[in-house]
Protein backbone atom coordinates (compact mmCIF):
# COMPACT_ATOMS: atom_id res chain seq x y z
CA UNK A 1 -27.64 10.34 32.39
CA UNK A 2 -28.69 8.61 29.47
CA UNK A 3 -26.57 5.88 28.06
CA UNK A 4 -27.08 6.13 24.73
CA UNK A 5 -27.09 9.99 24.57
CA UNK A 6 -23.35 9.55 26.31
CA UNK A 7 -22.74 7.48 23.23
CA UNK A 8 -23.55 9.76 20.72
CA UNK A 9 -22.24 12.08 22.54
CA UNK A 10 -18.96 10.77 22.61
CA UNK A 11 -19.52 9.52 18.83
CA UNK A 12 -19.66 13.10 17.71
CA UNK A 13 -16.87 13.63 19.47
CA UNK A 14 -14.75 11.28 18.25
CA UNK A 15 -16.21 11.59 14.49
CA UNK A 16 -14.92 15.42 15.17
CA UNK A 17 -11.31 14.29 16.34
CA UNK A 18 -11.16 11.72 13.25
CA UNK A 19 -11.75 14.81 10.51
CA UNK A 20 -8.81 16.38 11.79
CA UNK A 21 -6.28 13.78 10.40
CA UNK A 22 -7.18 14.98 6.82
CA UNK A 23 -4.60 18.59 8.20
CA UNK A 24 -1.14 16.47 8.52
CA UNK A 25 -1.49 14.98 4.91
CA UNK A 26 -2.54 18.47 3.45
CA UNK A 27 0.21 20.03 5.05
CA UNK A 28 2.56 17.24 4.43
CA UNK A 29 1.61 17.48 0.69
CA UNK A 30 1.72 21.08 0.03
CA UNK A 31 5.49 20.75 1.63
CA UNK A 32 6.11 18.12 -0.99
CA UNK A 33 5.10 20.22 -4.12
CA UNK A 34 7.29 23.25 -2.94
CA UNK A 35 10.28 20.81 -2.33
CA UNK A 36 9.44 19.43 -5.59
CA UNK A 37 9.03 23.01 -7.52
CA UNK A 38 12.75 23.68 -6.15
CA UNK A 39 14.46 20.22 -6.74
CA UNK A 40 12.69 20.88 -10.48
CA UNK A 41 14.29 23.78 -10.82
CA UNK A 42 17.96 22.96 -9.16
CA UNK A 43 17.56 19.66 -11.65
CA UNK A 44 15.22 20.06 -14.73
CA UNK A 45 16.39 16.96 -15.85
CA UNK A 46 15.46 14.92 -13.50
CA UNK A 47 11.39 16.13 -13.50
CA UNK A 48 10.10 12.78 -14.52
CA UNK A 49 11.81 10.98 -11.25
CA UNK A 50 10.88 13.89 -8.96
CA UNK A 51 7.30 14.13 -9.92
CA UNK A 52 6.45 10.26 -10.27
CA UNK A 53 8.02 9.95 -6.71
CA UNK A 54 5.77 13.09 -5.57
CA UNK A 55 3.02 11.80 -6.92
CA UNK A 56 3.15 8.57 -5.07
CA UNK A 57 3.68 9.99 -1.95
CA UNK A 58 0.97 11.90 -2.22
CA UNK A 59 -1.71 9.34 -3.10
CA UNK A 60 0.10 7.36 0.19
CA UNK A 61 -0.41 10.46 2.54
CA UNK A 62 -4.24 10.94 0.66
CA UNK A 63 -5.48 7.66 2.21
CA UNK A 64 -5.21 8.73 5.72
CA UNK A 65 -7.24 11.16 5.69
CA UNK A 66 -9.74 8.97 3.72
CA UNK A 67 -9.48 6.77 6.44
CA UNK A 68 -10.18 9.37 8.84
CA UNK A 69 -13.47 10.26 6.63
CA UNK A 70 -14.62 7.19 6.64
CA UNK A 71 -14.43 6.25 10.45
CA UNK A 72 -16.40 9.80 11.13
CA UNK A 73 -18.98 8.48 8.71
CA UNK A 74 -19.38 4.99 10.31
CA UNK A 75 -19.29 7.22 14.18
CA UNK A 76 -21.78 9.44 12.91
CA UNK A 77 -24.29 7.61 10.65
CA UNK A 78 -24.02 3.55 11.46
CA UNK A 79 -23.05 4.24 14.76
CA UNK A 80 -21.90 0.76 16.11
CA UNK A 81 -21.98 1.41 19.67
CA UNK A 82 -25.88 2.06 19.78
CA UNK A 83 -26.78 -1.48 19.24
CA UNK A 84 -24.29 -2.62 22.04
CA UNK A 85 -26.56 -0.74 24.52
């Protein structure tokens, strides 16, 4: 088998497995909202806390997948394995 075929190979693979982390931080973010729609409504006057603190989280949860986009770019088209072959 080719060596650097295995390597891309395995690059694709991985590039594949590092899109899927953007699904826990959409998930975890549409949970947020809803919880955030209700504690709105039990507690209208306390919107500007509950949002800013929403908001946050969400950028925080956002950069993992980002991360995860990024490292299936670098796999997929500056693959640094190739050049260790």
């Amino acid at each position: 088998m080719d060596p650097k075929a295995f390597v891309l190979g395995m690059s694709a693979l991985a590039s594949g497995i590092a899109v899927l982390t953007g699904m826990g931080p959409g998930l975890g973010q549409g949970i947020a909202a809803g919880m955030a729609a209700q504690a709105v409504g039990r507690q209208p006057e306390a919107r500007g806390a509950i949002m800013s603190t929403m908001l946050i989280g969400g950028a925080l949860a956002e950069t993992g997948s980002i991360y995860g986009l990024l490292v299936a770019m670098i796999l997929l088209m500056a693959n640094p394995f190739v050049g260790l072959l």
